[in-house]
N, C-alpha and C. Protein backbone atom coordinates (compact mmCIF):
# COMPACT_ATOMS: atom_id res chain seq x y z
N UNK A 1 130.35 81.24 87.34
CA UNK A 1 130.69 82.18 88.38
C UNK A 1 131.09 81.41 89.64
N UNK A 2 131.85 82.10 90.35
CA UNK A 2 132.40 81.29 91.65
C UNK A 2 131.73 81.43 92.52
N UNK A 3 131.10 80.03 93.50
CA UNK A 3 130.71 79.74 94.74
C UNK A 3 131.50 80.77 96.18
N UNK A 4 130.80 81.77 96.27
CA UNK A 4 131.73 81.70 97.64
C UNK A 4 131.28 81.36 98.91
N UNK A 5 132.10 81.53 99.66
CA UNK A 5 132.29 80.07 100.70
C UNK A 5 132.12 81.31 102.01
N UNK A 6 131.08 80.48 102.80
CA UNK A 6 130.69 81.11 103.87
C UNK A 6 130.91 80.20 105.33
N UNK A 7 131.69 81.06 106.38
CA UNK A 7 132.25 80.34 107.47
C UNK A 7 130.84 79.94 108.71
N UNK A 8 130.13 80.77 108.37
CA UNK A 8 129.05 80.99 109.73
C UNK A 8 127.66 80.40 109.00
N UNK A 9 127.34 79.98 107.90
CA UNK A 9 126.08 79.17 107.34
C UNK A 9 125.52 77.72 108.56
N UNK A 10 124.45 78.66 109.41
CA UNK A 10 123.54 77.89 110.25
C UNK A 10 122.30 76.90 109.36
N UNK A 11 122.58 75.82 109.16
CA UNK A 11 122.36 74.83 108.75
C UNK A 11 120.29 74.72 109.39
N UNK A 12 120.38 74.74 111.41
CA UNK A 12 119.60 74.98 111.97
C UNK A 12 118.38 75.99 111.38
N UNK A 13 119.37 76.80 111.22
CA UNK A 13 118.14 77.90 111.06
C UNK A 13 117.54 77.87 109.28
N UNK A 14 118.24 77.68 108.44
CA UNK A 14 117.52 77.24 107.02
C UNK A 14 116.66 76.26 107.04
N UNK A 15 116.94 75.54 107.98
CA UNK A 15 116.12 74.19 108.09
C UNK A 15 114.86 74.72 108.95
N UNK A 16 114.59 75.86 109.91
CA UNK A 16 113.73 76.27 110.46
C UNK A 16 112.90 77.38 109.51
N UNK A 17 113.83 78.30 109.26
CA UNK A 17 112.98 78.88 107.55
C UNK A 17 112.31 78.32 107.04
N UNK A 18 112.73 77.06 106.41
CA UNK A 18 112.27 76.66 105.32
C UNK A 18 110.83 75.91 105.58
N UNK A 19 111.04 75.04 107.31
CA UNK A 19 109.60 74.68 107.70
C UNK A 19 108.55 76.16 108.18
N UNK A 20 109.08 76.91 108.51
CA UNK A 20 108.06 78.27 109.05
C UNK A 20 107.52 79.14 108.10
N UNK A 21 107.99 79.06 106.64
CA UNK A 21 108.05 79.99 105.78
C UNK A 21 106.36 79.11 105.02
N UNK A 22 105.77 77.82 105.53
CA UNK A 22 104.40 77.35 105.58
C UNK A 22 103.52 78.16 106.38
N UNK A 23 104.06 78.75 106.88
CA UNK A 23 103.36 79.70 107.95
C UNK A 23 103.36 80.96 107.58
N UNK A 24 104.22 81.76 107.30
CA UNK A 24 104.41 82.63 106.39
C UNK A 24 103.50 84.11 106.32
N UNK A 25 103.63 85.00 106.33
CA UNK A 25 102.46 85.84 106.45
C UNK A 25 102.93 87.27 105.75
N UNK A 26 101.87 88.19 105.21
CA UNK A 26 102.03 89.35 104.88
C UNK A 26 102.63 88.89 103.72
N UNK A 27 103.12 90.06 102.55
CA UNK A 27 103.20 89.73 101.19
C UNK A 27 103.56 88.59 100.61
N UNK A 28 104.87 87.73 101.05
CA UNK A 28 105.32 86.57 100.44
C UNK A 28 104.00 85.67 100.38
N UNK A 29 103.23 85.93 101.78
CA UNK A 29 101.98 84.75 102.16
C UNK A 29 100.88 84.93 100.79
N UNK A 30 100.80 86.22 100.69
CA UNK A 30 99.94 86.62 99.52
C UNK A 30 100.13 86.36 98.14
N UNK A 31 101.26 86.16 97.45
CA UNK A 31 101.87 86.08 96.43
C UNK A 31 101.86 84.67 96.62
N UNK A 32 102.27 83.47 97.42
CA UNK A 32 102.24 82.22 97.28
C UNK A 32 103.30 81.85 97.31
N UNK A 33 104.81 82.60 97.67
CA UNK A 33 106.31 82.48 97.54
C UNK A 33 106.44 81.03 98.90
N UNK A 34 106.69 79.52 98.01
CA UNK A 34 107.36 78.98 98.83
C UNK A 34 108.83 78.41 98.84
N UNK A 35 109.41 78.75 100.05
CA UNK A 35 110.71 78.66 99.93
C UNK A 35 110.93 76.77 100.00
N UNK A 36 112.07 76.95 98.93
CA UNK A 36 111.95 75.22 98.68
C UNK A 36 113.57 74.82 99.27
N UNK A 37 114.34 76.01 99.19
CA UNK A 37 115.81 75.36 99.10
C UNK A 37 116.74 77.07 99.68
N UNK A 38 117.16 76.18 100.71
CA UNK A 38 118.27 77.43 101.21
C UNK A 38 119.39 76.95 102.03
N UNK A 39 120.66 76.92 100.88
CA UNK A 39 121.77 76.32 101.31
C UNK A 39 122.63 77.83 101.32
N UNK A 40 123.96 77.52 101.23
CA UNK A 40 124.92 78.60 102.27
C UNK A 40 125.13 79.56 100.65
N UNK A 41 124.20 80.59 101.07
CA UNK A 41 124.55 81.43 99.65
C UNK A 41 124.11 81.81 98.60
N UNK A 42 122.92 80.83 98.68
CA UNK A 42 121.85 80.50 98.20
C UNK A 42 120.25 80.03 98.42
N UNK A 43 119.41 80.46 97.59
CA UNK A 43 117.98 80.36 97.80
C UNK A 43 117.20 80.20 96.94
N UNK A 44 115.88 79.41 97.15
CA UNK A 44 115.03 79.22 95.92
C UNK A 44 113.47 79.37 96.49
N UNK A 45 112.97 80.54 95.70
CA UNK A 45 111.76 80.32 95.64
C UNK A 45 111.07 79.78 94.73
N UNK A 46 109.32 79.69 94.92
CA UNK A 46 108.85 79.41 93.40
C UNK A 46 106.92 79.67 94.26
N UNK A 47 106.78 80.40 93.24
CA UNK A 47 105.14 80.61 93.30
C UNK A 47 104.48 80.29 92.17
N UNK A 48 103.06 80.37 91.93
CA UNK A 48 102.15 79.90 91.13
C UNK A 48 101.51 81.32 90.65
N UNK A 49 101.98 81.88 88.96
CA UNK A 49 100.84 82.80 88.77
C UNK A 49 99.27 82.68 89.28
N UNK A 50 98.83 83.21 89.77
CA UNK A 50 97.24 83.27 89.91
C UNK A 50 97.07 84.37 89.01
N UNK A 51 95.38 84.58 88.45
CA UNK A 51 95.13 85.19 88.32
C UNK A 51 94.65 87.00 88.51
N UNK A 52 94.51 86.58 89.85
CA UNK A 52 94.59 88.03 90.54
C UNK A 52 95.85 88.74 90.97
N UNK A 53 97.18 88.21 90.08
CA UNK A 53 98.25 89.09 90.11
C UNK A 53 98.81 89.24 88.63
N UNK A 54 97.84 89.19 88.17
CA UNK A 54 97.82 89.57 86.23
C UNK A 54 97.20 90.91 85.93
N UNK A 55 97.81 91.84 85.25
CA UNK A 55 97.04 93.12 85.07
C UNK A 55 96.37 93.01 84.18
N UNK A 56 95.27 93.71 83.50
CA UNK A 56 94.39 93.24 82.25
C UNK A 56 94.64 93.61 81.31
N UNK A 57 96.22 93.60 80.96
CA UNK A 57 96.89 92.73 79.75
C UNK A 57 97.25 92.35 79.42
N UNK A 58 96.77 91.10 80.66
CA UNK A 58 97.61 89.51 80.68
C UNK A 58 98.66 89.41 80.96
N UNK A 59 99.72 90.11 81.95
CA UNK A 59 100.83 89.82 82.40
C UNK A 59 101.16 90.17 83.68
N UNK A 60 101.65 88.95 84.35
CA UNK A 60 102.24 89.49 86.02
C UNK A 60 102.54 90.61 85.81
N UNK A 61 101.86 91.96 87.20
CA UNK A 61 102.40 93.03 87.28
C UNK A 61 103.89 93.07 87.51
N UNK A 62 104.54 94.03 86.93
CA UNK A 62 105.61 94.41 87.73
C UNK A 62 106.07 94.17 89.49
N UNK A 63 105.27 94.89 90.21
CA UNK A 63 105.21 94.99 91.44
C UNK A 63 105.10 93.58 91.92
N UNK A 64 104.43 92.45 91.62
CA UNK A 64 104.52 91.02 91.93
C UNK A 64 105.77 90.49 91.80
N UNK A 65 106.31 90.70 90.59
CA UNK A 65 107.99 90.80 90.59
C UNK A 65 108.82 90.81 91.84
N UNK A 66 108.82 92.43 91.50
CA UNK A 66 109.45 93.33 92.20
C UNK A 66 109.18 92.72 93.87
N UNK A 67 108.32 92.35 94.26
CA UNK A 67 108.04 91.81 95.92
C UNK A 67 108.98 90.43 96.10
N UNK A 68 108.81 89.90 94.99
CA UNK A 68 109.45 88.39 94.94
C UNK A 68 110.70 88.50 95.30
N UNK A 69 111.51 89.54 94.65
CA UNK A 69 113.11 89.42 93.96
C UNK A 69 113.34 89.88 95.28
N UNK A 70 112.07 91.04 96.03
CA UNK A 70 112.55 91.17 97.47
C UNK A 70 112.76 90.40 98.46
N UNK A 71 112.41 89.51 98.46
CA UNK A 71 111.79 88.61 99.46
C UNK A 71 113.02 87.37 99.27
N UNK A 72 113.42 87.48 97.80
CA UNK A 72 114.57 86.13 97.77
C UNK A 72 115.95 86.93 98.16
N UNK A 73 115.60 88.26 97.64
CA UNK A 73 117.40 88.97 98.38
C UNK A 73 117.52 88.98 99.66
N UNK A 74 116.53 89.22 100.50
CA UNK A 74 116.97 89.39 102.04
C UNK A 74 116.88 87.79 102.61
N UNK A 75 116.16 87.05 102.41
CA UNK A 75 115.99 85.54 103.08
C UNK A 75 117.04 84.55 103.14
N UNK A 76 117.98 85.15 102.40
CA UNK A 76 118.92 84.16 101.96
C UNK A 76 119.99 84.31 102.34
N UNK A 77 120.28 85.99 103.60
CA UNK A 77 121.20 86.56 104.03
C UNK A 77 121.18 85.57 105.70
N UNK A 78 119.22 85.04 106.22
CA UNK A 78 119.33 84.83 107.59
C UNK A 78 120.22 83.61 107.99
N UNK A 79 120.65 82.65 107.71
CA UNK A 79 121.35 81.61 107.95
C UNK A 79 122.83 82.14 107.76
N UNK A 80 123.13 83.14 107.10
CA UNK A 80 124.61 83.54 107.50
C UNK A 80 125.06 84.26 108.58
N UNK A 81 123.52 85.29 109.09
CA UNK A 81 123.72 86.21 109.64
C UNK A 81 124.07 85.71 111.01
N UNK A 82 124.11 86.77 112.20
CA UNK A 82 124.68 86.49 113.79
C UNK A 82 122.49 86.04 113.91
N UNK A 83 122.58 85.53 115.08
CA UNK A 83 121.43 85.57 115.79
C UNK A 83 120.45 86.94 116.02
N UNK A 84 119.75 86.99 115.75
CA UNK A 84 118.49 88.32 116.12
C UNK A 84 119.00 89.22 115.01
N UNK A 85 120.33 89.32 114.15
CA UNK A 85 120.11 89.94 113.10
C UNK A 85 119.25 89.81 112.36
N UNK A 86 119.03 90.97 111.48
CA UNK A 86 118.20 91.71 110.35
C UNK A 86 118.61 91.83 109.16
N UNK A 87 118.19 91.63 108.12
CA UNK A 87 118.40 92.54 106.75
C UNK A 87 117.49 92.76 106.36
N UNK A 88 117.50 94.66 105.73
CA UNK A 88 116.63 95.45 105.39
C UNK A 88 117.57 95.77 103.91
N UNK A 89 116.25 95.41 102.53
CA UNK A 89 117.20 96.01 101.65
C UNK A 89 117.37 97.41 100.93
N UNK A 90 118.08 98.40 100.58
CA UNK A 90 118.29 99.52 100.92
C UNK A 90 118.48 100.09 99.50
N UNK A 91 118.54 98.92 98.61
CA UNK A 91 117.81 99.09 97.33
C UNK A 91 117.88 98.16 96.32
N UNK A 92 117.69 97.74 95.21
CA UNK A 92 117.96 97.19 94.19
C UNK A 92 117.15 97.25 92.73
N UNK A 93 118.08 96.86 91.77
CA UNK A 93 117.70 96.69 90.59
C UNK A 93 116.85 96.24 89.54
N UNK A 94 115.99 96.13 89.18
CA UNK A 94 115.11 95.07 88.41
C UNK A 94 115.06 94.80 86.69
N UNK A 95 115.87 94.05 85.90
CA UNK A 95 115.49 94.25 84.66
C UNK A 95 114.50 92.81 84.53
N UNK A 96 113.19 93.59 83.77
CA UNK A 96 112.07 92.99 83.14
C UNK A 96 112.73 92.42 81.63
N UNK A 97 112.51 91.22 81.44
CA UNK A 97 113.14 90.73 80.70
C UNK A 97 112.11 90.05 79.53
N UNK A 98 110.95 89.08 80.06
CA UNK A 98 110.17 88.44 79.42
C UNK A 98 109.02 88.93 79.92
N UNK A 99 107.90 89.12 79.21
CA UNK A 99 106.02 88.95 79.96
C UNK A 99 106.05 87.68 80.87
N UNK A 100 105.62 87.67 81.83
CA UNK A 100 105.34 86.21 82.48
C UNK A 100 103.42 86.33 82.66
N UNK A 101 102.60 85.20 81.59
CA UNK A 101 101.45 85.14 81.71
C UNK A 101 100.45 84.19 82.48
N UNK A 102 101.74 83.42 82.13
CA UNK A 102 101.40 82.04 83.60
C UNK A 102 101.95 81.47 83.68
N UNK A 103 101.68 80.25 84.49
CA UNK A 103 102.38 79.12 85.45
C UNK A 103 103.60 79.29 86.27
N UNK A 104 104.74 78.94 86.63
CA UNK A 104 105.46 79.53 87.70
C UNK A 104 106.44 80.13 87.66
N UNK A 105 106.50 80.96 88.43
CA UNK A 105 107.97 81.70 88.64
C UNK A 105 109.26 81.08 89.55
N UNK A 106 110.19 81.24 89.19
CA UNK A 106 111.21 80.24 90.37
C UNK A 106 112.11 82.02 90.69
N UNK A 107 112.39 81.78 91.64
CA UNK A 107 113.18 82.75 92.00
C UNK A 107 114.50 82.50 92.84
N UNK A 108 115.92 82.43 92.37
CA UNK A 108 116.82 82.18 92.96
C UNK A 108 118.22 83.39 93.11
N UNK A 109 118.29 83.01 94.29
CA UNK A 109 119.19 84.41 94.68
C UNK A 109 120.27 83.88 94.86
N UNK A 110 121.12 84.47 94.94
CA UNK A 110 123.21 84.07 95.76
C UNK A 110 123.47 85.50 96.12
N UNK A 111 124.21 85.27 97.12
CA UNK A 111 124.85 86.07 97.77
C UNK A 111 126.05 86.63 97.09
N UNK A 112 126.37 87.80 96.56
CA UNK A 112 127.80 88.27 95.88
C UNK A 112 128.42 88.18 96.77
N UNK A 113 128.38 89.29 97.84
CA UNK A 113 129.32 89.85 98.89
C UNK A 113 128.62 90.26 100.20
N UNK A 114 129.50 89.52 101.24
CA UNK A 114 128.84 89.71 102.48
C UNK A 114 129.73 90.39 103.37
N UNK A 115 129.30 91.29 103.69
CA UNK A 115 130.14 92.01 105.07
C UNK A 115 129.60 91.78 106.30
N UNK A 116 130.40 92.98 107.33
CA UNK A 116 129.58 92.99 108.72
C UNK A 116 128.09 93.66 108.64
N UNK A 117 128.38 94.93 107.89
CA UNK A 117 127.12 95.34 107.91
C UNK A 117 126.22 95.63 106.51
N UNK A 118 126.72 95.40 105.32
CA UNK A 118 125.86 94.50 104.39
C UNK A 118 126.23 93.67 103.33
N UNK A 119 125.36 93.61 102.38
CA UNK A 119 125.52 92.28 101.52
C UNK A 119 124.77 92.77 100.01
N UNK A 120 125.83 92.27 99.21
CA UNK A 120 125.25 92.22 97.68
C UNK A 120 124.72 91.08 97.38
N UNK A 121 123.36 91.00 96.62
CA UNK A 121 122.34 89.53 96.42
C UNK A 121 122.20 89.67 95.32
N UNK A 122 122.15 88.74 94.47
CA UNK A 122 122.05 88.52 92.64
C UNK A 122 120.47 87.42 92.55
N UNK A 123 119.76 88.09 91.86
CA UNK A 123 118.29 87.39 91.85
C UNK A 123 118.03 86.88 90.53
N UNK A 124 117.94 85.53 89.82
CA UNK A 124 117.20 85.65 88.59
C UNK A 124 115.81 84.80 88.94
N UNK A 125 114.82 85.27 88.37
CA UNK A 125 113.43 85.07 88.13
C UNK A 125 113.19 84.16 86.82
N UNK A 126 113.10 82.54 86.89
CA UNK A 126 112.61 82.06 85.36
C UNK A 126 110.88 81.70 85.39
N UNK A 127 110.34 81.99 84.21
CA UNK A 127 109.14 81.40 84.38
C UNK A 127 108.93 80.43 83.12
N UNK A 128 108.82 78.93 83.83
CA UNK A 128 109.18 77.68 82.51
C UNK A 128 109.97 77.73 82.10
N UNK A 129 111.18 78.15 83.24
CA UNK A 129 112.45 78.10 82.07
C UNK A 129 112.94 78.77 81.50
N UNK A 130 112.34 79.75 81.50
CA UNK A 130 112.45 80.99 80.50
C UNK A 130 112.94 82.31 81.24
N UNK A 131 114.42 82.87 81.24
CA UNK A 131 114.35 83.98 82.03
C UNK A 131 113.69 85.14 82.32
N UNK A 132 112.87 85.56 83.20
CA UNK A 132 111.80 86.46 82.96
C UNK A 132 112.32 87.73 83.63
N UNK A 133 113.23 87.84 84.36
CA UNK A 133 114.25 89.11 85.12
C UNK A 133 115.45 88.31 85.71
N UNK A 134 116.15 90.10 85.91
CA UNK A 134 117.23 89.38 86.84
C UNK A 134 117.42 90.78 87.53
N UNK A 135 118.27 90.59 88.46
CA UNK A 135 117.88 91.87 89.64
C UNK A 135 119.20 91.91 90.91
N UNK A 136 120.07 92.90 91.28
CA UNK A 136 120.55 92.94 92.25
C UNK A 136 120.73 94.09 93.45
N UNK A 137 120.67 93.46 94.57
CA UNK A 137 120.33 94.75 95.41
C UNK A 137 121.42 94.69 96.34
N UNK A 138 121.09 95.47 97.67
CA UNK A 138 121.69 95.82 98.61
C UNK A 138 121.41 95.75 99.95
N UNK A 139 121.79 94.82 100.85
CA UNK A 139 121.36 94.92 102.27
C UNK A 139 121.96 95.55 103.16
N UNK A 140 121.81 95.84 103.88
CA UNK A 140 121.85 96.42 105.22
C UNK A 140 121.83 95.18 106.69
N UNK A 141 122.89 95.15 106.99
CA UNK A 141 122.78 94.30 108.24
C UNK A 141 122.90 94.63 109.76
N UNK A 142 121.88 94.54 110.08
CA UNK A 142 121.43 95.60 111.66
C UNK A 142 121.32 94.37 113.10
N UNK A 143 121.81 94.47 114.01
CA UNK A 143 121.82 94.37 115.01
C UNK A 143 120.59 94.84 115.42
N UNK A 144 120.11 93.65 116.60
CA UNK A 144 118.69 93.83 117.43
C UNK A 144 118.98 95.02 118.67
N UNK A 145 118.19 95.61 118.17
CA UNK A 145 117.71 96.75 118.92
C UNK A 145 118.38 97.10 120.60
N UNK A 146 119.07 97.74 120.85
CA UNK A 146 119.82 97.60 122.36
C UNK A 146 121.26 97.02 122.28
N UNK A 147 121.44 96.30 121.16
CA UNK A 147 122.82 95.33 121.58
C UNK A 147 123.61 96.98 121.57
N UNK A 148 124.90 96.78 121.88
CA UNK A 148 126.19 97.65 121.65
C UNK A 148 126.82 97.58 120.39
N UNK A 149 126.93 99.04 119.50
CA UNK A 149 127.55 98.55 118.12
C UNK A 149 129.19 98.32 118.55
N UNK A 150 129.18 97.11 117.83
CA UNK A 150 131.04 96.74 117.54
C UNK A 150 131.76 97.86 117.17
């Protein structure tokens, strides 16, 4: 599939993600999602099954998923975006593909299509290698609160 090529990829700010995202808080913090790699278009997470996100019949819930694939579609929009922008995603897809019972999940997203005001994100989820979902959604790109819409 083709790379596409982004004019406004802040270099600065992936590089500030990627150290703050140690800091991290609220679900990603909970789940263990650390961001390892975020170049123009692209993103990589990767967490560690624990046990207390296994349902008792032995397989990552859904919803642990489902938070992840969130968390890699919108993160990967901030280094393209203008300054004090947002993305909120407004929906997406999830196919469950494999059980994942342990050890790690990697989660990597690309950007399909980016507009002014949103963006298509393509997510696959492997665990060992093994594709365990794949998932695409929809953002929404919002201006901080007060500016004037274009």
């Amino acid at each position: 599939m083709e790379q596409q090529q982004f004019d406004t990829f802040d270099q600065r700010t992936a590089d500030a993600m990627i150290a703050a995202h140690e800091n991290i808080t609220g679900l990603p913090a909970y789940l263990g999602a650390r961001l390892v790699e975020l170049t123009p278009g692209r993103l990589k997470l990767v967490m560690e099954v624990r046990e207390e996100l296994v349902t008792p019949v032995g397989a990552v819930h859904g919803g642990v998923m489902a938070g992840l694939v969130d968390h890699a579609l919108g993160v990967v929009l901030y280094p393209l975006m203008k300054p004090a922008q947002w993305a909120a995603t407004t929906e997406f897809k999830l196919n469950y593909l494999a059980a994942v019972k342990k050890g790690e999940l990697v989660a990597e997203s690309r950007v399909v299509s980016l507009g002014r005001r949103s963006a298509v994100v393509r997510c696959e989820v492997t665990n060992d290698g093994r594709l365990a979902c794949v998932a695409q959604g929809t953002l929404l790109i919002s201006d901080p609160p007060g500016k004037p819409k274009a």
